[in-house]
PDB file of N, CA and C in Angstrom:
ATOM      1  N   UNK A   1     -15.418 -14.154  26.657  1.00  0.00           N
ATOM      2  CA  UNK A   1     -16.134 -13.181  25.824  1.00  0.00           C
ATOM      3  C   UNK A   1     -15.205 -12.029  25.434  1.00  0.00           C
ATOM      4  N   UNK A   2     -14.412 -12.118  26.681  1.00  0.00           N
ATOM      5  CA  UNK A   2     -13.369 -10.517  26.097  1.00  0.00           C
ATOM      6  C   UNK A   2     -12.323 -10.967  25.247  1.00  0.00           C
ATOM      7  N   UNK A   3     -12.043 -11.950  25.268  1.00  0.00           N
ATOM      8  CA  UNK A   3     -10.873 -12.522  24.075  1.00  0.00           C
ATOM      9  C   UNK A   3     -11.509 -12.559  23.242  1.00  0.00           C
ATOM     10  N   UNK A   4     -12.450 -13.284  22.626  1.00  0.00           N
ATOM     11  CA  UNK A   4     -13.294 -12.916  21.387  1.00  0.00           C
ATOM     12  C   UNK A   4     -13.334 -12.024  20.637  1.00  0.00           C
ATOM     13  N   UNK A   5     -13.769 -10.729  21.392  1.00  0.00           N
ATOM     14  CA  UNK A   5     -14.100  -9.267  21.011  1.00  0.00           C
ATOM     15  C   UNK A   5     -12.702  -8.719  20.856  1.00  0.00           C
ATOM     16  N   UNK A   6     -11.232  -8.813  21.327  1.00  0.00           N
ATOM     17  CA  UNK A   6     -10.291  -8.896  21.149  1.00  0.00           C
ATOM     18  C   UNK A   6      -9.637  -8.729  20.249  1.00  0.00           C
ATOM     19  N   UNK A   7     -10.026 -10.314  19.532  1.00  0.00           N
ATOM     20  CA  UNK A   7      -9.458 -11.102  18.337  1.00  0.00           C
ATOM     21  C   UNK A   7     -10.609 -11.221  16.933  1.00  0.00           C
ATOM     22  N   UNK A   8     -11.705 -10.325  16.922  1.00  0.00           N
ATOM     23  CA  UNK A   8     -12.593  -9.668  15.929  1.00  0.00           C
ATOM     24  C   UNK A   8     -12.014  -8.179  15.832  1.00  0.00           C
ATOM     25  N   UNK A   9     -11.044  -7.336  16.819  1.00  0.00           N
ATOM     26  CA  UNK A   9     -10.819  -6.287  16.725  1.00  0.00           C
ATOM     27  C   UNK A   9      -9.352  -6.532  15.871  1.00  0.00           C
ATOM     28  N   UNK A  10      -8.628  -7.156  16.089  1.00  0.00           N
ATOM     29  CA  UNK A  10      -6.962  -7.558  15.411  1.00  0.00           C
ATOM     30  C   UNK A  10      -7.812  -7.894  14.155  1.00  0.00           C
ATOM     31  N   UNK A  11      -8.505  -8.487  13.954  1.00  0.00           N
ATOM     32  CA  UNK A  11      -8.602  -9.136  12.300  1.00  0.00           C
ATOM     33  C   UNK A  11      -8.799  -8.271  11.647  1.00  0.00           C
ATOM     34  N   UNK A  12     -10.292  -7.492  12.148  1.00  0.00           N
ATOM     35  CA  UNK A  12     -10.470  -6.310  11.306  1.00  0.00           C
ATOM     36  C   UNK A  12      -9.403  -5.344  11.204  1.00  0.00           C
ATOM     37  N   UNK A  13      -8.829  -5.195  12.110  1.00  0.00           N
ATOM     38  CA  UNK A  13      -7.748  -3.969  12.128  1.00  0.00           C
ATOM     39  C   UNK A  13      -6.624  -5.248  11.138  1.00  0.00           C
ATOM     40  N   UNK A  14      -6.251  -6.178  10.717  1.00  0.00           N
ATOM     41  CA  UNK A  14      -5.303  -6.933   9.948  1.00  0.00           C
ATOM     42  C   UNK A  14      -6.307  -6.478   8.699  1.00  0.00           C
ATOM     43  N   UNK A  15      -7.502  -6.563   8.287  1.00  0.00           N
ATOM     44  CA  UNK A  15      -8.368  -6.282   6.864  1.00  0.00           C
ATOM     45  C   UNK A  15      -8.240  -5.455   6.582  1.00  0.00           C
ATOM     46  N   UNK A  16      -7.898  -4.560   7.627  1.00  0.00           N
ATOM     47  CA  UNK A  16      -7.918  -2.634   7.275  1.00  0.00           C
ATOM     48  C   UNK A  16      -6.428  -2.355   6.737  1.00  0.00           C
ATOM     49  N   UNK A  17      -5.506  -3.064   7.430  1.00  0.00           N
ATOM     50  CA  UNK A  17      -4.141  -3.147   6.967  1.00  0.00           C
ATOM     51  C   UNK A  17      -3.941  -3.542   5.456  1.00  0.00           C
ATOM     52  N   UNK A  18      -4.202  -4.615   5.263  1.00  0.00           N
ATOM     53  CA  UNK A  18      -4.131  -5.466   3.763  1.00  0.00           C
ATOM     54  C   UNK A  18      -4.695  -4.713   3.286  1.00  0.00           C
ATOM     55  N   UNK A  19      -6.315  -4.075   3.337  1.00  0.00           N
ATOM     56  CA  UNK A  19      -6.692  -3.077   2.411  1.00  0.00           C
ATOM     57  C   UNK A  19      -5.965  -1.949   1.859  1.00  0.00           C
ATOM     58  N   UNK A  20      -5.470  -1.268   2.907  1.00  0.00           N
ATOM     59  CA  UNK A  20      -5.226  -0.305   2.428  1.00  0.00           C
ATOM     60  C   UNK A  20      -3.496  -0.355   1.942  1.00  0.00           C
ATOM     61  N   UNK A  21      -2.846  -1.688   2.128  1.00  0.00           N
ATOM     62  CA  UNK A  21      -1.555  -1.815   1.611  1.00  0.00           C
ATOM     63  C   UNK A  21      -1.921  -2.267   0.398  1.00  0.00           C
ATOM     64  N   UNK A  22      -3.001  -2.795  -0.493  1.00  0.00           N
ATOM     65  CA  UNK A  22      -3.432  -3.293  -1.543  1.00  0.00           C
ATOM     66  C   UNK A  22      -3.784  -1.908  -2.243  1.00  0.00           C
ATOM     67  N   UNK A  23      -4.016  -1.198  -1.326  1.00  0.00           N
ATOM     68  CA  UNK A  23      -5.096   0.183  -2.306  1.00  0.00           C
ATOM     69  C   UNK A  23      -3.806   0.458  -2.338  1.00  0.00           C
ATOM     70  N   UNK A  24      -2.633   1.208  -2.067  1.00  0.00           N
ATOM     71  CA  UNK A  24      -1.338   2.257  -1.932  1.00  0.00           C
ATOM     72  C   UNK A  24      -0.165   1.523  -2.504  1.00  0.00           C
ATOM     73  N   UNK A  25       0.378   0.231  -2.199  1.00  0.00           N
ATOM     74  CA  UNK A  25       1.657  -0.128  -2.517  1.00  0.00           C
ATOM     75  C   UNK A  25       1.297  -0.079  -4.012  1.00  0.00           C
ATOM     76  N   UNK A  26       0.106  -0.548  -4.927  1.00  0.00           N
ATOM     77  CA  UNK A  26       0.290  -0.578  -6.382  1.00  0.00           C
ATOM     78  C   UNK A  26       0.373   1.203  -7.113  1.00  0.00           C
ATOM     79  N   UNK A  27       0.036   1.666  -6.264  1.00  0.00           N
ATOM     80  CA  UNK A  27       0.203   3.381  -7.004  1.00  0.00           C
ATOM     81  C   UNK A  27       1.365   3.906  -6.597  1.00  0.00           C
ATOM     82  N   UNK A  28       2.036   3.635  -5.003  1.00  0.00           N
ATOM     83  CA  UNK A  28       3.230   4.347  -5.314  1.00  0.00           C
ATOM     84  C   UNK A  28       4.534   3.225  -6.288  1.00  0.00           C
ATOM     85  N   UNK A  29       4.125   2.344  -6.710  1.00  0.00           N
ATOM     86  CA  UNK A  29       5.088   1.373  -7.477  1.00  0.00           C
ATOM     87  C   UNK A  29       4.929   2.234  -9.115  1.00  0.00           C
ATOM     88  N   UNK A  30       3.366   2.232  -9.184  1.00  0.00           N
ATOM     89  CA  UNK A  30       3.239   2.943 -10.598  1.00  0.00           C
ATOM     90  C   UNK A  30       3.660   4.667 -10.399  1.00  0.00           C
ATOM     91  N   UNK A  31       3.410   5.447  -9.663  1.00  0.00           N
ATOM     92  CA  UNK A  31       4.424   6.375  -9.316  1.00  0.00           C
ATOM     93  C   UNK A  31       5.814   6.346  -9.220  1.00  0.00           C
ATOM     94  N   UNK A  32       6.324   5.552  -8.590  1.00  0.00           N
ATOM     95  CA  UNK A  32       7.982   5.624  -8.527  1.00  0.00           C
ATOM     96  C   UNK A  32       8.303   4.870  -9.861  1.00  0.00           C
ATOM     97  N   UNK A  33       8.062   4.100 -11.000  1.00  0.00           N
ATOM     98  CA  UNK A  33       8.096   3.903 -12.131  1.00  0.00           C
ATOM     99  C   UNK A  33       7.744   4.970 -13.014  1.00  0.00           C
ATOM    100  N   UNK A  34       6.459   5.524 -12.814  1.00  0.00           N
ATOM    101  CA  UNK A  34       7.003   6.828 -13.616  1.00  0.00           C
ATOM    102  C   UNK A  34       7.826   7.910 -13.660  1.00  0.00           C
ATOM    103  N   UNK A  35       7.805   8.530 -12.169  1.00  0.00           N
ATOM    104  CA  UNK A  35       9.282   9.020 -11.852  1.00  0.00           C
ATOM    105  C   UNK A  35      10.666   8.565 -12.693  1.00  0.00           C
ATOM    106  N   UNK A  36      10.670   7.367 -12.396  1.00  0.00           N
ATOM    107  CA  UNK A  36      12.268   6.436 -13.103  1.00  0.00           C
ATOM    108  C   UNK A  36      12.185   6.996 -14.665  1.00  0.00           C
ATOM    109  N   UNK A  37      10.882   6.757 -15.414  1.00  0.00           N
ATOM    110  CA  UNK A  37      11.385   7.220 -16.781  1.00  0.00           C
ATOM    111  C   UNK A  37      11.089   8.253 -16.717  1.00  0.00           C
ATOM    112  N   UNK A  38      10.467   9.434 -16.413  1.00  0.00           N
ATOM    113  CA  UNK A  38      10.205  10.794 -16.807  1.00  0.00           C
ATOM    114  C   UNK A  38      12.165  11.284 -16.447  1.00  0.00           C
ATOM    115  N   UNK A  39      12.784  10.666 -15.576  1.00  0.00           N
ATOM    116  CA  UNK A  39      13.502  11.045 -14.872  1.00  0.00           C
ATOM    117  C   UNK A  39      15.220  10.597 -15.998  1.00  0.00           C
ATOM    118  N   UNK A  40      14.578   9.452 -16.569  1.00  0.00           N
ATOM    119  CA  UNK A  40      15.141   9.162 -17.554  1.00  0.00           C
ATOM    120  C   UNK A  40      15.258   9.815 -19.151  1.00  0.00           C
ATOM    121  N   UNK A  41      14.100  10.160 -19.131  1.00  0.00           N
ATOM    122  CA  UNK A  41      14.303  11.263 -20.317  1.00  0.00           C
ATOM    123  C   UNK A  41      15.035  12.294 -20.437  1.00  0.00           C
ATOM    124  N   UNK A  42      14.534  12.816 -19.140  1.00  0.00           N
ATOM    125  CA  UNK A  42      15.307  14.072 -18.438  1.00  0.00           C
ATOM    126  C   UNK A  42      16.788  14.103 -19.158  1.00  0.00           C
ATOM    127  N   UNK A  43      17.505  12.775 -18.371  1.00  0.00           N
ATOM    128  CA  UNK A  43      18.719  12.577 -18.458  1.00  0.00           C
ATOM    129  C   UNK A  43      19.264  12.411 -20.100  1.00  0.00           C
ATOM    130  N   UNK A  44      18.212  11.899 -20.694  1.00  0.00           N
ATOM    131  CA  UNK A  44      18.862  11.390 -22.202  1.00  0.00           C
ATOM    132  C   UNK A  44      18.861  13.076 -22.712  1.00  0.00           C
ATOM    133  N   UNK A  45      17.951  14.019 -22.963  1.00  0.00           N
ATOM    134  CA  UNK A  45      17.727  14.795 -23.898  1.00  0.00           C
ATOM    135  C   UNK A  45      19.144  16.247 -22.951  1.00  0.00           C
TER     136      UNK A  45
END
């Protein structure tokens, strides 16, 4: 019974992981891409 309750606690805590690497890695990618060109303009003008 205690391994069970265990290995329902790792999964969820693995769902909570993927979630919230799904919610964050796509905004700081679209953040550090905008950075790159704002950062690029910078440089041209």
């Amino acid at each position: 019974m205690r391994d069970k309750t265990t290995t329902r606690l790792t999964d969820f805590h693995d769902f909570k992981f993927i979630f919230f690497e799904n919610l964050f890695k796509p905004r700081q990618l679209y953040l550090q891409s905008q950075n790159s060109v704002l950062s690029n303009l910078w440089l041209a003008t």
